[in-house]
N, C-alpha and C. Protein backbone atom coordinates (compact mmCIF):
# COMPACT_ATOMS: atom_id res chain seq x y z
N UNK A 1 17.18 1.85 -6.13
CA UNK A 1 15.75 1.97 -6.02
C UNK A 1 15.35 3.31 -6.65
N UNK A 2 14.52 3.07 -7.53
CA UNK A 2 14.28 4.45 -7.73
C UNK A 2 12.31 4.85 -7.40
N UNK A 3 12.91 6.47 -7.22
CA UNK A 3 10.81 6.80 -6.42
C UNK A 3 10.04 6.53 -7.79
N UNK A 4 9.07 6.09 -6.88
CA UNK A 4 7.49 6.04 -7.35
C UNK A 4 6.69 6.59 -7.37
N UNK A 5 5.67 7.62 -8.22
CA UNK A 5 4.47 8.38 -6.93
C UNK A 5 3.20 7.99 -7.94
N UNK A 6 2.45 7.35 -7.21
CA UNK A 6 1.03 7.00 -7.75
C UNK A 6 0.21 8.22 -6.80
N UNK A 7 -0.58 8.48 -8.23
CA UNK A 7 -2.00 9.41 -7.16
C UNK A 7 -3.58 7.97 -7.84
N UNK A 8 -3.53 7.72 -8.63
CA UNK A 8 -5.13 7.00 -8.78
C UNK A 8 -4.85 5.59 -7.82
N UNK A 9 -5.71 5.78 -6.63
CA UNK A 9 -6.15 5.02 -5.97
C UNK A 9 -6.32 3.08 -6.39
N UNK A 10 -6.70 3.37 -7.91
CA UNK A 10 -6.76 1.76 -8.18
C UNK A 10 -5.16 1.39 -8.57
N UNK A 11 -4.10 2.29 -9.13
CA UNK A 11 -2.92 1.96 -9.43
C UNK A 11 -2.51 1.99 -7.84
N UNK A 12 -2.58 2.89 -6.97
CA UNK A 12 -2.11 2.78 -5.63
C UNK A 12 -1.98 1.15 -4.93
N UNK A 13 -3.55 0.48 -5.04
CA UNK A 13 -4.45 -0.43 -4.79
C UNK A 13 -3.20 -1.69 -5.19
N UNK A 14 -3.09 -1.92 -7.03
CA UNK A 14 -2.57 -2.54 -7.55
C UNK A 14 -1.43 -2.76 -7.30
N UNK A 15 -0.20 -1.23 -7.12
CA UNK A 15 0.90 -1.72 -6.71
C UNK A 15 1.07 -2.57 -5.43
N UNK A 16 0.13 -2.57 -4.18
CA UNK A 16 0.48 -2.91 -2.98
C UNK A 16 0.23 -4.20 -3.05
N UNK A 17 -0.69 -4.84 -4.22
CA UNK A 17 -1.07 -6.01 -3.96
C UNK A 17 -0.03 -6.70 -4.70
N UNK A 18 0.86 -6.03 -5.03
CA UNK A 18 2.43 -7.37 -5.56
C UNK A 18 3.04 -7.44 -4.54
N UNK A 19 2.85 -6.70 -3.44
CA UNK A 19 4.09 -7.01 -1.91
C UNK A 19 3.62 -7.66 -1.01
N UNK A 20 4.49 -8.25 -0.97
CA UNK A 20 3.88 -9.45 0.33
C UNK A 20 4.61 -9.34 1.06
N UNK A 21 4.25 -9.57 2.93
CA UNK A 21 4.96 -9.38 3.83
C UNK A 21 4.71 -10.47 3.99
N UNK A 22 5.66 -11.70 5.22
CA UNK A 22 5.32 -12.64 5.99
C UNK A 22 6.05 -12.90 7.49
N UNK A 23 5.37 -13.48 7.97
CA UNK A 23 5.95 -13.94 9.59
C UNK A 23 5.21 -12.64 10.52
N UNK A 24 5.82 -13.25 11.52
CA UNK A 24 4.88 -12.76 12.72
C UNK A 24 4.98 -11.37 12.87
N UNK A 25 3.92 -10.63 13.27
CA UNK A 25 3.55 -9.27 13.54
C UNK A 25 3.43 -8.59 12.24
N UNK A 26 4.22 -7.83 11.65
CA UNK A 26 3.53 -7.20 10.28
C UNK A 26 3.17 -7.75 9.04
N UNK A 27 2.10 -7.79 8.34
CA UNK A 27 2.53 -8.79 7.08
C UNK A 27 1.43 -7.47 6.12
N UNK A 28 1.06 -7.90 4.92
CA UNK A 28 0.46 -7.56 3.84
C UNK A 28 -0.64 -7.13 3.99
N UNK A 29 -1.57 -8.07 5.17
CA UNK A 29 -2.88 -7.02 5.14
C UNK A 29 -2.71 -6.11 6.03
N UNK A 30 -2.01 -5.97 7.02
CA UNK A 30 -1.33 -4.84 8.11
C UNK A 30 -1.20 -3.75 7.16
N UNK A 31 -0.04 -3.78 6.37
CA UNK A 31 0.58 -2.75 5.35
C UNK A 31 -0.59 -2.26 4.65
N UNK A 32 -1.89 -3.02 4.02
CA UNK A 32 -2.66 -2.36 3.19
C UNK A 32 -3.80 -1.71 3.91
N UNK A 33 -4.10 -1.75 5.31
CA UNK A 33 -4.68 -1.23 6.16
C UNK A 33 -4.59 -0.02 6.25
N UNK A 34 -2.89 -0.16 6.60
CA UNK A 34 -2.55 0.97 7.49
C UNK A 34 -2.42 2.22 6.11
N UNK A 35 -2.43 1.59 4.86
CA UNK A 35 -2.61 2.65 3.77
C UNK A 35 -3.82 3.01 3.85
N UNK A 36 -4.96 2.37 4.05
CA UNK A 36 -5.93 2.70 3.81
C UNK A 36 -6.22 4.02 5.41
N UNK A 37 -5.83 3.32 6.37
CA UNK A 37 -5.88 4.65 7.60
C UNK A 37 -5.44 5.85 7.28
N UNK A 38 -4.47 5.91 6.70
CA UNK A 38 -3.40 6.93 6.64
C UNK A 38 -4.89 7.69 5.80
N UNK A 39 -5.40 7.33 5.11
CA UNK A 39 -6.10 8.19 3.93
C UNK A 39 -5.32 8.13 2.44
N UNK A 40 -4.10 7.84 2.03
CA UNK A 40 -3.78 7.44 0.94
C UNK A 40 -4.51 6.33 0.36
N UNK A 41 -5.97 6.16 0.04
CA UNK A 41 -6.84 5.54 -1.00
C UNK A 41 -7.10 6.51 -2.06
N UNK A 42 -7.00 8.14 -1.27
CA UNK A 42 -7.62 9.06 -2.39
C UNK A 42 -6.49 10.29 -1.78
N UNK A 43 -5.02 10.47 -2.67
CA UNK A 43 -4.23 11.24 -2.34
C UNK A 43 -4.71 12.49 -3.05
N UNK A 44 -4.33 13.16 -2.47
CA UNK A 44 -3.74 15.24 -2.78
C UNK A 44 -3.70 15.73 -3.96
């Protein structure tokens, strides 16, 4: 695996929307939420 670091918010946006989670309790819109809580829409 190698790191990634996005700072523009629409590439941020874009990468998350190729991962998909499924089954019960966490899935994809969980994960893109909890980016958006964190405040990583508009990083540092």
């Amino acid at each position: 695996m190698n790191n990634l670091e996005l700072n523009d918010p629409t590439e941020i946006e874009a990468f998350l929307s190729k991962i998909s989670l499924s089954g019960p309790g966490f899935n994809s819109d969980c994960l893109l939420m909890d980016v958006y809580d964190a405040g990583l829409d508009y990083p540092d």
